[in-house]
Protein backbone atom coordinates (compact mmCIF):
# COMPACT_ATOMS: atom_id res chain seq x y z
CA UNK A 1 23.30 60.37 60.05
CA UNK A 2 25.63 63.39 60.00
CA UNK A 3 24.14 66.54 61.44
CA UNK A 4 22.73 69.18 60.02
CA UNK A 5 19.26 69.58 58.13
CA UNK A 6 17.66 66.94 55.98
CA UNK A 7 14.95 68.29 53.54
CA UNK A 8 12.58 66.00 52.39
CA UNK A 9 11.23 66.74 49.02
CA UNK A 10 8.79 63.99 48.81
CA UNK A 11 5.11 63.50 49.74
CA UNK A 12 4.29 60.08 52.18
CA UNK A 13 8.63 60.10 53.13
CA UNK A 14 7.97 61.72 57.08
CA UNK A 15 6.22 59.18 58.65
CA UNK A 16 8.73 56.10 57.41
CA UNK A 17 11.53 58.51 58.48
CA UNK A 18 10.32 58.97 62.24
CA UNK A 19 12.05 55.40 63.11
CA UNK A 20 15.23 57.49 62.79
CA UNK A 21 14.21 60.23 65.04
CA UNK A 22 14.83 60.91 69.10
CA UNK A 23 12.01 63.39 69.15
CA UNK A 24 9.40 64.46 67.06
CA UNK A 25 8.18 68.12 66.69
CA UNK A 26 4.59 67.70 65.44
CA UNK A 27 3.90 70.98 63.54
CA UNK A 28 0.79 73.32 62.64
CA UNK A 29 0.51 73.34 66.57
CA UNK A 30 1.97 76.60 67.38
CA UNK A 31 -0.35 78.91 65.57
CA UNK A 32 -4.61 78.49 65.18
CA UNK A 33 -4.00 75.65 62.59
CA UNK A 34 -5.04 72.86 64.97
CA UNK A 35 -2.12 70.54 64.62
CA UNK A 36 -1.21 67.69 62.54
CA UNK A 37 -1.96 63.69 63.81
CA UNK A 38 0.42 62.38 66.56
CA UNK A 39 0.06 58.81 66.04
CA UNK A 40 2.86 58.04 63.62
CA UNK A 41 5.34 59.59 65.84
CA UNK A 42 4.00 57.86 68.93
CA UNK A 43 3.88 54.40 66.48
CA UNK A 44 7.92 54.36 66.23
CA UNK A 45 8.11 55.42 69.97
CA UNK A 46 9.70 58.88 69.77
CA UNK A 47 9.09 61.31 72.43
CA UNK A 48 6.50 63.90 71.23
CA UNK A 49 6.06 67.46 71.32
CA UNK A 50 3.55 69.28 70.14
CA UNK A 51 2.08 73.24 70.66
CA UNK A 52 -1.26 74.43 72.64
CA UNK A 53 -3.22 74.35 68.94
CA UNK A 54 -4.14 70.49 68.87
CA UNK A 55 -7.63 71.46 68.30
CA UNK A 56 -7.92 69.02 65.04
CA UNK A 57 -6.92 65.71 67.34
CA UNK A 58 -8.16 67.47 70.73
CA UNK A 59 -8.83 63.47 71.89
CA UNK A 60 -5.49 62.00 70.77
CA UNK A 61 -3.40 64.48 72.57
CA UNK A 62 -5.67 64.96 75.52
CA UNK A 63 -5.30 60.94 75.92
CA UNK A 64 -1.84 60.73 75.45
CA UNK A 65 -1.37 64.05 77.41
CA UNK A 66 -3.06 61.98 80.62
CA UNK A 67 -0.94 59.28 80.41
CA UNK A 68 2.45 61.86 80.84
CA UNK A 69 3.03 60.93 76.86
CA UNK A 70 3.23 63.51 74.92
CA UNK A 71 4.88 67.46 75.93
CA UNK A 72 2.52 70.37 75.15
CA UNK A 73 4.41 73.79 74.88
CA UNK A 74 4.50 76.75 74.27
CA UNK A 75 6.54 78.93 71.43
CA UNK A 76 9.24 79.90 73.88
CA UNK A 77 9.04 76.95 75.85
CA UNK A 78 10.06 75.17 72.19
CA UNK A 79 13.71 75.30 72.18
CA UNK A 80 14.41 74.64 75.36
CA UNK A 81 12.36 71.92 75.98
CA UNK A 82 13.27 70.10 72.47
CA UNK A 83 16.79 70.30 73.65
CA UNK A 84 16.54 69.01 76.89
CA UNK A 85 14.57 65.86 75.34
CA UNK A 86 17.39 65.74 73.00
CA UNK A 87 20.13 65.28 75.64
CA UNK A 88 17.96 63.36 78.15
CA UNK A 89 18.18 59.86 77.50
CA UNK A 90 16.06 58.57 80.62
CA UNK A 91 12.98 60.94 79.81
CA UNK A 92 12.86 59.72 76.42
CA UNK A 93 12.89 56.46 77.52
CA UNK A 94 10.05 57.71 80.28
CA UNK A 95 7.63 58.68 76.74
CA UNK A 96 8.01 55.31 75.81
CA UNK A 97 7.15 53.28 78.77
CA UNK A 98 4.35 55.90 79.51
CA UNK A 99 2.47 54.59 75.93
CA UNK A 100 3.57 50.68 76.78
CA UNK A 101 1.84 50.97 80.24
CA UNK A 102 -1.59 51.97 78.70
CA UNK A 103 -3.14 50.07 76.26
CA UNK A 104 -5.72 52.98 75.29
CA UNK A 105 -2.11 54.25 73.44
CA UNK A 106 -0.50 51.55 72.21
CA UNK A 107 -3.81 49.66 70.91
CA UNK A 108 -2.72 52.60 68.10
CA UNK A 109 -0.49 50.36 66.73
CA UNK A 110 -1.04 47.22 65.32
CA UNK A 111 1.52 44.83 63.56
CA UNK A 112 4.81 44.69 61.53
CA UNK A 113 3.52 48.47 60.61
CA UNK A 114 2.05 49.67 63.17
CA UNK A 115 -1.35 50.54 61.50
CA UNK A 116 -4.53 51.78 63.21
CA UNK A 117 -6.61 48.51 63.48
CA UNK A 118 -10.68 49.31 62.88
CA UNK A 119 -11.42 48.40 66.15
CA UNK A 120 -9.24 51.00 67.60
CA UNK A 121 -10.15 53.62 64.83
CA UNK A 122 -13.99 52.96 66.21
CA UNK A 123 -13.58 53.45 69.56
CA UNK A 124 -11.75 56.99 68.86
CA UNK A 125 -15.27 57.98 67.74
CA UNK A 126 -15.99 56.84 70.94
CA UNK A 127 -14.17 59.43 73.13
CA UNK A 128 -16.26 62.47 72.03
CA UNK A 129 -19.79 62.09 72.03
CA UNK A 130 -19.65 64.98 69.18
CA UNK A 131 -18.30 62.92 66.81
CA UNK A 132 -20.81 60.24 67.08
CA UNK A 133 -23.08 63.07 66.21
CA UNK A 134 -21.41 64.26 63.22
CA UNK A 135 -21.03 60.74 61.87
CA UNK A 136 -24.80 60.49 62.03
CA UNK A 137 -25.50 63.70 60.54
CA UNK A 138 -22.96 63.10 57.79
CA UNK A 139 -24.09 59.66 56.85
CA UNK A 140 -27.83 60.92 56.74
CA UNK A 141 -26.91 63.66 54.25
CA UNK A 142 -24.70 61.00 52.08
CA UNK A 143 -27.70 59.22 52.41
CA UNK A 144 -30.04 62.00 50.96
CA UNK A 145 -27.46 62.46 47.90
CA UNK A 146 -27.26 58.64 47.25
CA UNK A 147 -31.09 58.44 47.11
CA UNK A 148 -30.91 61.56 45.03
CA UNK A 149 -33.42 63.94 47.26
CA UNK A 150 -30.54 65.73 47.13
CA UNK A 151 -28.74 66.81 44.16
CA UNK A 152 -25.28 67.45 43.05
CA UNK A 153 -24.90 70.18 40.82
CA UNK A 154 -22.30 70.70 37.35
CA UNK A 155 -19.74 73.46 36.36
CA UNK A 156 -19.17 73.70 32.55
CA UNK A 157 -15.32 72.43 33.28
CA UNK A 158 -13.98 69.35 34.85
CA UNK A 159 -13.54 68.86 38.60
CA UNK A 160 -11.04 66.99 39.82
CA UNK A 161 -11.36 66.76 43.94
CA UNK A 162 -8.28 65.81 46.07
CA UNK A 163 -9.06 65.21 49.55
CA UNK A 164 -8.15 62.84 52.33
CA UNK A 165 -10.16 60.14 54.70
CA UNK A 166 -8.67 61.05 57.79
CA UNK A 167 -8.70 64.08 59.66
CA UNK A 168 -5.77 67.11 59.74
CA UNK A 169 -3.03 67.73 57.79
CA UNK A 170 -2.19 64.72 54.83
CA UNK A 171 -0.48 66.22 52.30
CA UNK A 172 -3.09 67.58 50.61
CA UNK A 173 -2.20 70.82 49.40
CA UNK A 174 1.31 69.55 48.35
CA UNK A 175 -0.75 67.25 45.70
CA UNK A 176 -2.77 69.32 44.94
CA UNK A 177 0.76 71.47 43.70
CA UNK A 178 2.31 68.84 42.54
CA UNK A 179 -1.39 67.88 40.16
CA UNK A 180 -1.02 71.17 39.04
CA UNK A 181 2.72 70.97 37.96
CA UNK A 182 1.81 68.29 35.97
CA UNK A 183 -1.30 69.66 34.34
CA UNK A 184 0.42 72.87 33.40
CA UNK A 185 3.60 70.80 32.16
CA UNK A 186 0.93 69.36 30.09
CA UNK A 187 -0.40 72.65 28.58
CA UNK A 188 -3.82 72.05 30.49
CA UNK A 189 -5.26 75.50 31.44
CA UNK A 190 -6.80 74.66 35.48
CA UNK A 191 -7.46 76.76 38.39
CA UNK A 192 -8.06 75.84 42.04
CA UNK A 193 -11.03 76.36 44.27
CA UNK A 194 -10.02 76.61 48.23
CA UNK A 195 -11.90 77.37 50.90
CA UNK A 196 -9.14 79.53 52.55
CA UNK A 197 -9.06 78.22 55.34
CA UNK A 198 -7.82 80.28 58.80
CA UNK A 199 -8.85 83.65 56.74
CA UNK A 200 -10.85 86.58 58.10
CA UNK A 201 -12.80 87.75 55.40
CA UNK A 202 -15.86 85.96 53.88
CA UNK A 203 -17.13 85.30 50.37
CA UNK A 204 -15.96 84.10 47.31
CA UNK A 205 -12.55 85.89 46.33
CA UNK A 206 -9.31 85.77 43.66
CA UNK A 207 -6.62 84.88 45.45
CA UNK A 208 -3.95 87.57 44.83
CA UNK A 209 -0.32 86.18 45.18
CA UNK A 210 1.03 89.51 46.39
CA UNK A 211 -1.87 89.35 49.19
CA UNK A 212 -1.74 88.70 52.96
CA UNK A 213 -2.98 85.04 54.45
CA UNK A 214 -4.96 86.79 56.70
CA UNK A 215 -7.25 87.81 54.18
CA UNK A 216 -6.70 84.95 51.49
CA UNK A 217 -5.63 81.56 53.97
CA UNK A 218 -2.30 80.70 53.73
CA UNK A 219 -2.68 77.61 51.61
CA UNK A 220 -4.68 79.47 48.52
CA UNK A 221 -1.70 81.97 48.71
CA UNK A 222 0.95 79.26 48.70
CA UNK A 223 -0.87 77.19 45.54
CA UNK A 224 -1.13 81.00 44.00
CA UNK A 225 2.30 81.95 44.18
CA UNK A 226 3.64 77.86 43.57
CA UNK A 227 1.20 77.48 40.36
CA UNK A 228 0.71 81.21 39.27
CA UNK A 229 -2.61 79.77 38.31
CA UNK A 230 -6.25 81.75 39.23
CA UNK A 231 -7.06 80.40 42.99
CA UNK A 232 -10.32 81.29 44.25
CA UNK A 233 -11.52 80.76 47.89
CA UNK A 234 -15.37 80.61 49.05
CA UNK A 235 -17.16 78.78 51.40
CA UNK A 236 -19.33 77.26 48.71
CA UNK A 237 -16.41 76.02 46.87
CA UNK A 238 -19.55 75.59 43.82
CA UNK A 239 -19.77 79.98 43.79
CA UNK A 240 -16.44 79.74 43.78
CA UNK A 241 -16.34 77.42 41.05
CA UNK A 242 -19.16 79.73 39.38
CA UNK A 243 -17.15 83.00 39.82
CA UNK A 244 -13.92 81.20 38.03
CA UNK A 245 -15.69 80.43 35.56
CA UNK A 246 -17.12 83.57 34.64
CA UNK A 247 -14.19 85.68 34.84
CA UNK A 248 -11.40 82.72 33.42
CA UNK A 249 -13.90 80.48 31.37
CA UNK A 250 -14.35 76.87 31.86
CA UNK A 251 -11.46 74.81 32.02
CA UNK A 252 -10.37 72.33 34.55
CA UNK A 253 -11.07 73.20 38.59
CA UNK A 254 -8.73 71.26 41.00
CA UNK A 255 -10.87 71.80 44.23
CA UNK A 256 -8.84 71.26 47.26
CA UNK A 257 -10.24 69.32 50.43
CA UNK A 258 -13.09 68.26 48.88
CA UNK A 259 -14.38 65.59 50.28
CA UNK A 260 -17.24 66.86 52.24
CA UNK A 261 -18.63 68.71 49.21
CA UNK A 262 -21.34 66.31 47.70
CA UNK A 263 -23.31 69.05 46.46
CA UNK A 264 -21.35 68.86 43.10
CA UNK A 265 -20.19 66.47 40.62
CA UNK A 266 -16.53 65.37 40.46
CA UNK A 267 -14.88 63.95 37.41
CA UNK A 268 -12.07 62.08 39.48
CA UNK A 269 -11.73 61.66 43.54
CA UNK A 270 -8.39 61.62 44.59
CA UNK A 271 -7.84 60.13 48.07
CA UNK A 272 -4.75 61.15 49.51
């Protein structure tokens, strides 16, 4: 491949495209964000770099951080270090034998693809006690809504939740775009209900496009300014759902990373 940049345009193209790559950049690491998933990087065998916000797959990286396979720096650090990776054959090659050595890191691949087997994806719960926790406390409350002591409650307009089965970045908020393109190439009036994630205020708000992420999240702004469609962010993405529908009417809500919100009812799930 010539040099330059190459843009991809397309949701799902990155993680087939890392076979092609010398080293990998893992982004939403640099800033409070928490950091996207290492594994399909580490799955193709390119050396990895990531920032000091990994705080979304705090196990992963501190795993492959023991076993000398994966770089954490910082922003200035960034350049310098990318480059040297980039001209330093032997290190590269040092990443890779590093994850072949341990079989804690490369039990994360599995066959012609190099999927997570269920096994391994198991005993990641197992590095945290936390997340045993969580997993317990989550499965009680599905529990609760499945039995119905717990009900789900109804807006007066569709819902249509897009959300994702792993944790971190997945593309959701690009889908959640592109759904909207489609709905408003369709003449479908819609809005969006966020939690705004990242912000600093609190409550249920209208995301204004000309606003500041600080205040709004960065991904409500982006879908506001992408869709010019009403966005609202709240914490209970239902008030929020409530508060769009008193000031816009009811028409259909996209909600955005909704997975964990059982206490309302969805027309379509979208996995992604």
């Amino acid at each position: 491949m010539a040099g330059g940049v190459f843009l991809l345009d397309t949701i799902g193209e990155l993680a087939a495209l890392y076979a092609l790559a010398d080293v990998a950049f893992v982004g939403g690491s640099l800033v409070p964000r928490g950091g996207h998933n290492i594994i399909e990087p580490a799955q193709h065998g390119v050396a990895i770099v990531v920032g000091n916000h990994t705080e979304n797959f705090r196990d992963i990286v501190s795993l492959f951080q023991r076993r000398d396979a994966v770089r954490i720096v910082g922003p200035a650090e960034l350049p310098l270090v990318f480059l040297d990776l980039l001209a330093n054959d032997a290190e590269r090659r040092a990443f890779r034998t590093a994850r072949r050595r341990n079989h804690e890191i490369a039990d994360w691949g599995n066959g012609a693809h190099g999927w997570r087997t269920a096994g391994t994806a198991g005993a990641a719960m197992n590095w945290n006690p936390l997340s045993g926790i969580y997993g317990g406390v989550v499965a009680v409350r599905n529990a609760l809504y499945d039995c119905h002591w717990l009900r789900a409650r109804r807006l007066q307009g569709s819902v249509i939740s897009v959300g994702n089965i792993s944790a971190g970045g997945s593309g959701k908020t690009p889908f959640v775009i592109l759904l909207g393109e489609l709905l408003k190439a369709r003449g479908l009036r819609f809005d969006v209900l966020s939690r705004g994630y990242g912000r600093k205020t609190r409550g249920v708000l209208l995301v204004d496009p000309g606003g500041l992420a600080r205040d709004l999240g960065d991904e409500p702004l982006l879908m506001a300014r992408r869709l010019q469609v009403p966005v609202v962010v709240g914490e209970d993405r239902y008030e929020a759902g409530r508060f769009a529908e008193a000031r816009f009417g009811p028409q259909v809500h996209l909600l955005d990373d909704g997975f964990q919100h059982r206490g309302w009812r969805a027309i379509s799930t979208l996995c992604w």
